[in-house]
Protein backbone atom coordinates (compact mmCIF):
# COMPACT_ATOMS: atom_id res chain seq x y z
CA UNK A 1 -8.49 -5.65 -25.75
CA UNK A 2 -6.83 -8.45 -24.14
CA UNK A 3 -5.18 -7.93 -20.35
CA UNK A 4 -1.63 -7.18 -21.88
CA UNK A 5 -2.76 -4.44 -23.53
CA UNK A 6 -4.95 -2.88 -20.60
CA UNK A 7 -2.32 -3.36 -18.20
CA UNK A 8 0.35 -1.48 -20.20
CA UNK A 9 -2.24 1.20 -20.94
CA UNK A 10 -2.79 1.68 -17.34
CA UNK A 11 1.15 1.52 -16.34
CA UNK A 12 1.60 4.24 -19.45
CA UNK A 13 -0.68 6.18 -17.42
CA UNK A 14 1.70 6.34 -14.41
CA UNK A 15 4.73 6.85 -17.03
CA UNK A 16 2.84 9.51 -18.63
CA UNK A 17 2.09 11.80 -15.11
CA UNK A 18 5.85 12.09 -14.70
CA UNK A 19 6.77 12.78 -17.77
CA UNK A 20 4.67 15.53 -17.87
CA UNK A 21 6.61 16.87 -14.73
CA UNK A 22 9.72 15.93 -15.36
CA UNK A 23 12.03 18.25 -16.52
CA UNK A 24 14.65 18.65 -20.17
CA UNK A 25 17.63 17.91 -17.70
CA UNK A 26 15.87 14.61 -16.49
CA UNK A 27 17.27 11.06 -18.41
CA UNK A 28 16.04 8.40 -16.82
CA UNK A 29 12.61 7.97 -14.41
CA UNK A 30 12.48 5.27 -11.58
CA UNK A 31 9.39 4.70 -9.93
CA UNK A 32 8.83 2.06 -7.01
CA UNK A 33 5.12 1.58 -5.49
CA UNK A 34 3.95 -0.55 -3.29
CA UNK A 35 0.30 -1.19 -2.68
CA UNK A 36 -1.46 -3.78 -0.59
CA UNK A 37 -4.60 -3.97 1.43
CA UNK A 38 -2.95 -1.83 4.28
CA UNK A 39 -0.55 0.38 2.55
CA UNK A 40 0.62 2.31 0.11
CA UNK A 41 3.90 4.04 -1.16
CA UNK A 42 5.64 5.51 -4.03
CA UNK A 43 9.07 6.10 -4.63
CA UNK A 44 10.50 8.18 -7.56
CA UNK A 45 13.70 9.15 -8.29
CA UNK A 46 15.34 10.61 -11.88
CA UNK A 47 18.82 10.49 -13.27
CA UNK A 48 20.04 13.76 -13.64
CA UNK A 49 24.15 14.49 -15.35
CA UNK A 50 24.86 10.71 -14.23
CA UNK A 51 23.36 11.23 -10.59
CA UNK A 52 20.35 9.69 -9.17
CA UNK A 53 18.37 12.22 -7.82
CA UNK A 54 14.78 12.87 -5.72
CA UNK A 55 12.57 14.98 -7.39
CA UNK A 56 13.05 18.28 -5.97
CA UNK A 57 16.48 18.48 -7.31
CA UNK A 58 14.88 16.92 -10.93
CA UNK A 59 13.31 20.03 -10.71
CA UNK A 60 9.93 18.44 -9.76
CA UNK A 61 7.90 20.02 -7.09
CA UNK A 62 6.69 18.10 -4.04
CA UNK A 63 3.01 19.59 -4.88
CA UNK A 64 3.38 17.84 -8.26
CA UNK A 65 4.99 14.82 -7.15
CA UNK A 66 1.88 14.34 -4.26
CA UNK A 67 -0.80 15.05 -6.61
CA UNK A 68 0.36 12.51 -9.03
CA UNK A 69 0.63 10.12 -5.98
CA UNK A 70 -2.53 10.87 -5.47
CA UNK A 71 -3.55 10.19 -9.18
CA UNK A 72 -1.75 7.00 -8.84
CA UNK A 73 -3.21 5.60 -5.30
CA UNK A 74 -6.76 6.36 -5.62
CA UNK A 75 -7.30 6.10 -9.40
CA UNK A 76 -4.75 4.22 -11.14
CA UNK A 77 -3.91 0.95 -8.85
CA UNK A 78 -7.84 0.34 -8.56
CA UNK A 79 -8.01 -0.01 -11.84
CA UNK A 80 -5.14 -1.98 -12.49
CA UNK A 81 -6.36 -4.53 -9.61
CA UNK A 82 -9.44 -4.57 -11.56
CA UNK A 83 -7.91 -5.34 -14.59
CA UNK A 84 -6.08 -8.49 -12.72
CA UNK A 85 -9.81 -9.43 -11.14
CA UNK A 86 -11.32 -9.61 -14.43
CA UNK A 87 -8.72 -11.64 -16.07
CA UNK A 88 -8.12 -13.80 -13.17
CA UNK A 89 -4.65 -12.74 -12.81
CA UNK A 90 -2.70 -11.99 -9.36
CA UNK A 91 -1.93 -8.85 -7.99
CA UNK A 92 0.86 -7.38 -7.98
CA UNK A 93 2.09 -5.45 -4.69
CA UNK A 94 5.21 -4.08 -5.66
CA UNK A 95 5.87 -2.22 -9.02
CA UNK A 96 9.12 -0.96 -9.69
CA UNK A 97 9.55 0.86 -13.12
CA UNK A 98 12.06 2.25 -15.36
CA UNK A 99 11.71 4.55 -17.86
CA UNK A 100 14.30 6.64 -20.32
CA UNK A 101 13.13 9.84 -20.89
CA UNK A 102 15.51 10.29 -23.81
CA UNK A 103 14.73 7.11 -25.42
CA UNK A 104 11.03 5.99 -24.45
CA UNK A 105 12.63 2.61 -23.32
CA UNK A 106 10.63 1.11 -20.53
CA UNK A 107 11.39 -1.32 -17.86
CA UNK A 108 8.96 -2.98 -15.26
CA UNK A 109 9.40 -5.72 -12.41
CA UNK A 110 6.61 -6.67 -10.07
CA UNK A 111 6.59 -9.01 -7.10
CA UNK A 112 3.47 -10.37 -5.74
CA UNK A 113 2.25 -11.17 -1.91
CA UNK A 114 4.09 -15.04 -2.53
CA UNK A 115 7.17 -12.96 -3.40
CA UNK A 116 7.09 -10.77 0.13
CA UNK A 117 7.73 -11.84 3.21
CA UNK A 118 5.62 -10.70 6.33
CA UNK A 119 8.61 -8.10 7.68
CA UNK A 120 8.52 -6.84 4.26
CA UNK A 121 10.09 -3.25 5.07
CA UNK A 122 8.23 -0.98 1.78
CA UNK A 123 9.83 2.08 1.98
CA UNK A 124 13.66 0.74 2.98
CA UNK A 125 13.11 -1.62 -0.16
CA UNK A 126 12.20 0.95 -2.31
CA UNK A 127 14.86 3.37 -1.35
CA UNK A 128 16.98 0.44 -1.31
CA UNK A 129 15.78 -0.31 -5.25
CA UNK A 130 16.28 3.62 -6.31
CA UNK A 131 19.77 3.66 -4.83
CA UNK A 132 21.02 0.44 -6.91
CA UNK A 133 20.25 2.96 -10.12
């Protein structure tokens, strides 16, 4: 495997524990996490009839939504760090994917420490990111 094809697997990963949640009325997935040596966040949203919504009114419960942040935080980013470690790459601190339900059509953007300034406010740029759905 080369590190394309272990990062995507491990970003599928992420994909995959909301689509199992998310519900028929659900089109479109947005997820925004941040993760650096002090923090951590995630951000989801769904478009629901037209409307960007959070995921109780998706029809996703907060227990579900924190247990896949959970998933995510202490499983999932480690590994993907390790993935960038062993392939010499840079880590990314900010993630912000897209993902059609309907379709399977995935977006993903990342910006990296050299991309954040110090200020850097996470959760107003995420909810900032979400509401320009």
């Amino acid at each position: 495997m080369c590190f394309e094809d272990e990062f995507m697997d491990k970003q599928s990963e992420i994909i995959s524990l909301y689509k199992e949640v998310a519900t028929a009325k659900s089109e479109q997935l947005y997820v925004y996490i941040y993760n650096d040596d002090f923090q951590s966040l995630i951000v989801t949203a769904y478009r629901v009839d037209d409307k960007v919504v959070g995921n109780v009114e998706a029809g996703v419960s907060d227990e579900s939504d924190e247990k896949i942040y959970d998933i995510i935080i202490e499983e999932i980013i480690p590994e993907l760090n390790e993935i960038c470690r062993r392939y010499d790459r840079e880590i990314p601190i900010v993630f912000k994917y897209t993902y059609n339900l309907k379709t399977g059509s995935f977006d993903a953007e990342y910006l990296y420490a050299k991309d954040v300034d110090e200020d850097y406010e996470c959760g107003s740029e995420g909810l900032k990111w979400i509401k320009s759905r």
